[in-house]
Protein backbone atom coordinates (compact mmCIF):
# COMPACT_ATOMS: atom_id res chain seq x y z
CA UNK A 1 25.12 -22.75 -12.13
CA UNK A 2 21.36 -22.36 -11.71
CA UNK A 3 19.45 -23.41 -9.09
CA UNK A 4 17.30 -26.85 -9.38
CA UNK A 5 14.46 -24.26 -8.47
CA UNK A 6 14.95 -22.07 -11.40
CA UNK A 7 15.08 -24.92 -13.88
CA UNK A 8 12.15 -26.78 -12.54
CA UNK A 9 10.41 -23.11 -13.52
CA UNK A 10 12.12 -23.08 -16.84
CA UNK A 11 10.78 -26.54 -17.81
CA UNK A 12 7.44 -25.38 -16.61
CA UNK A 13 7.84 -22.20 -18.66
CA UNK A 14 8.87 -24.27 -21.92
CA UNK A 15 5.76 -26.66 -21.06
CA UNK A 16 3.29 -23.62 -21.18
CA UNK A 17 4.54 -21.69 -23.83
CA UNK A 18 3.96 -24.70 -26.40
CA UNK A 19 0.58 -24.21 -24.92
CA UNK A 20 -0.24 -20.46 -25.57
CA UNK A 21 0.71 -18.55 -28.41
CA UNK A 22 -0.35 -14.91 -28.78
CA UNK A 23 -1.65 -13.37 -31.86
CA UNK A 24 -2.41 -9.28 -32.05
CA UNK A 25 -6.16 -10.01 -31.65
CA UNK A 26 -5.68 -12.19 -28.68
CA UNK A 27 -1.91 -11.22 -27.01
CA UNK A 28 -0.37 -13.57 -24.44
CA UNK A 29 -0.51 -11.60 -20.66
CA UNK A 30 2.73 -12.52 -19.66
CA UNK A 31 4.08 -12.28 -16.17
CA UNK A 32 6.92 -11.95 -13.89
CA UNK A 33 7.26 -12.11 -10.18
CA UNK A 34 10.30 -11.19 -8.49
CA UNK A 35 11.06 -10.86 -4.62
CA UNK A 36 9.86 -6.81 -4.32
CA UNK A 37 7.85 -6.27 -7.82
CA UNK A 38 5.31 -7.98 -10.37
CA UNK A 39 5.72 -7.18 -14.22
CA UNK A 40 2.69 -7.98 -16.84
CA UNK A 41 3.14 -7.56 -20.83
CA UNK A 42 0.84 -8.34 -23.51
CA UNK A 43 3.18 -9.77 -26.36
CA UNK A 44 2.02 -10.49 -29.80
CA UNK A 45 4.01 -13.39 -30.18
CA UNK A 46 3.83 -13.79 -33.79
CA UNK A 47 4.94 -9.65 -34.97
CA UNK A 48 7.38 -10.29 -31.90
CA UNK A 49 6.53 -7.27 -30.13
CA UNK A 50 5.18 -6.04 -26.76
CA UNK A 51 2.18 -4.05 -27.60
CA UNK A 52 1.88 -2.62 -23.72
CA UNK A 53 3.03 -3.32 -20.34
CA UNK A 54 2.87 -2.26 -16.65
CA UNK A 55 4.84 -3.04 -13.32
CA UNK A 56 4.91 -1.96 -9.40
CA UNK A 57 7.60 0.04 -10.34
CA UNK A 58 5.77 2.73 -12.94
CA UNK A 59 5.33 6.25 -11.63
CA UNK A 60 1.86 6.09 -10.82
CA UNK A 61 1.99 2.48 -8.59
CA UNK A 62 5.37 3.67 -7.04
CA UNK A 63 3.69 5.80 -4.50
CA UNK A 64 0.62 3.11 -3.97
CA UNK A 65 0.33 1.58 -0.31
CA UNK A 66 -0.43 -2.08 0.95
CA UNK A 67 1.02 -4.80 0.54
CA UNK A 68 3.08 -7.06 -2.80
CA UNK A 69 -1.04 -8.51 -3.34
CA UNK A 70 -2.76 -5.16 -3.14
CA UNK A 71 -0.40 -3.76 -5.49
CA UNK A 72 -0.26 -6.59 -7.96
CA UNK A 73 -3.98 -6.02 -8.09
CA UNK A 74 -3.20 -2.43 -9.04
CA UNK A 75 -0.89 -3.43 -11.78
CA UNK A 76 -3.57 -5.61 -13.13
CA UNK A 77 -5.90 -3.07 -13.85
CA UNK A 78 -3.24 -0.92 -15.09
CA UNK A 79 -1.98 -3.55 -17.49
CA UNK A 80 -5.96 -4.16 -18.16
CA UNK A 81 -6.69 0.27 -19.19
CA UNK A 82 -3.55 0.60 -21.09
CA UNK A 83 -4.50 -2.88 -23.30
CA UNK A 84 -8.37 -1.56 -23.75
CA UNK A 85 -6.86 1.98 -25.23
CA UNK A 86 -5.01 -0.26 -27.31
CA UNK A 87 -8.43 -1.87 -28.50
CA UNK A 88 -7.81 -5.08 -26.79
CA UNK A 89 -10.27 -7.04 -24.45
CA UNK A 90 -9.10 -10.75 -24.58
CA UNK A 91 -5.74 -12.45 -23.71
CA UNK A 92 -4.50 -15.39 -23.19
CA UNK A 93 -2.96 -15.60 -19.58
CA UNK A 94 0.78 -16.54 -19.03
CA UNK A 95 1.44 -17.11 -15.43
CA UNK A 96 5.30 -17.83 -16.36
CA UNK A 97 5.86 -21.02 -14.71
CA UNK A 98 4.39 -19.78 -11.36
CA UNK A 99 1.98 -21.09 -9.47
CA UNK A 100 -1.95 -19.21 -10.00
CA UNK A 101 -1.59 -18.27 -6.00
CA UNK A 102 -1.24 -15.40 -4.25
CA UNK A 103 -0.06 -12.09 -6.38
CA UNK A 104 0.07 -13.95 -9.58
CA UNK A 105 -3.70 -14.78 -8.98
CA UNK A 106 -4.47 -11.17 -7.23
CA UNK A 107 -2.74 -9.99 -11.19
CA UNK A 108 -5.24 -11.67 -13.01
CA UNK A 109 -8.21 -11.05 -11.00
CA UNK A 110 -6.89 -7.33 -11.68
CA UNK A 111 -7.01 -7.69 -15.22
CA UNK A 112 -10.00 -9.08 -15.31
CA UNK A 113 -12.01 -6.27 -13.34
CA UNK A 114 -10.53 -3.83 -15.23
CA UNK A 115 -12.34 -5.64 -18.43
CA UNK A 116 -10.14 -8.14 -20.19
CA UNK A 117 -11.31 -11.22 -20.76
CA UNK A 118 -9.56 -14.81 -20.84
């Protein structure tokens, strides 16, 4: 049985995914915020594929210190270098049917001083 919590989120989900729809010129920066980590992908929505992601849990932000904001800064601009390798500077942001507070918000201010734009 799910939680009233987690279907509220679900609705909200549904509700912004008829929204935003990303193509391979402009993915959708999708996230996901669990208890200990943050997760961001850029999904072409239309090919059906996830061009490039990052999390708290790679190698490289494993060892990084502070606390869950500092480091979903850090996975921001990590998400933000791999996608401009890639050739991609704008996406549409997905904050997954959380609110745009605290490390979903510290995320996309990440991203966006590593150089994408949305």
């Amino acid at each position: 049985m799910l939680s009233r919590k987690s279907v509220r989120r679900q609705k909200i989900r549904y509700r912004i995914r008829k929204k935003i729809n990303g193509t391979a010129e402009c993915p959708r920066l999708a996230v996901y915020r669990s208890n200990n980590e943050i997760y961001a992908q850029l999904i072409d929505d239309n090919a059906g594929h996830t061009l490039c992601a990052a999390s708290s849990r790679d190698k490289e932000l494993k060892s990084a210190t502070g606390n869950k904001s500092e480091k979903a800064k850090l996975v921001g601009k990590t998400i933000a270098a791999r996608a401009i390798e890639k050739g991609i500077t704008s996406v549409c942001f997905d904050r997954g049917g959380y609110l745009y507070h605290g490390r979903v918000k510290a995320l996309s201010d990440g991203a966006r001083e590593g150089g994408l734009q949305f």
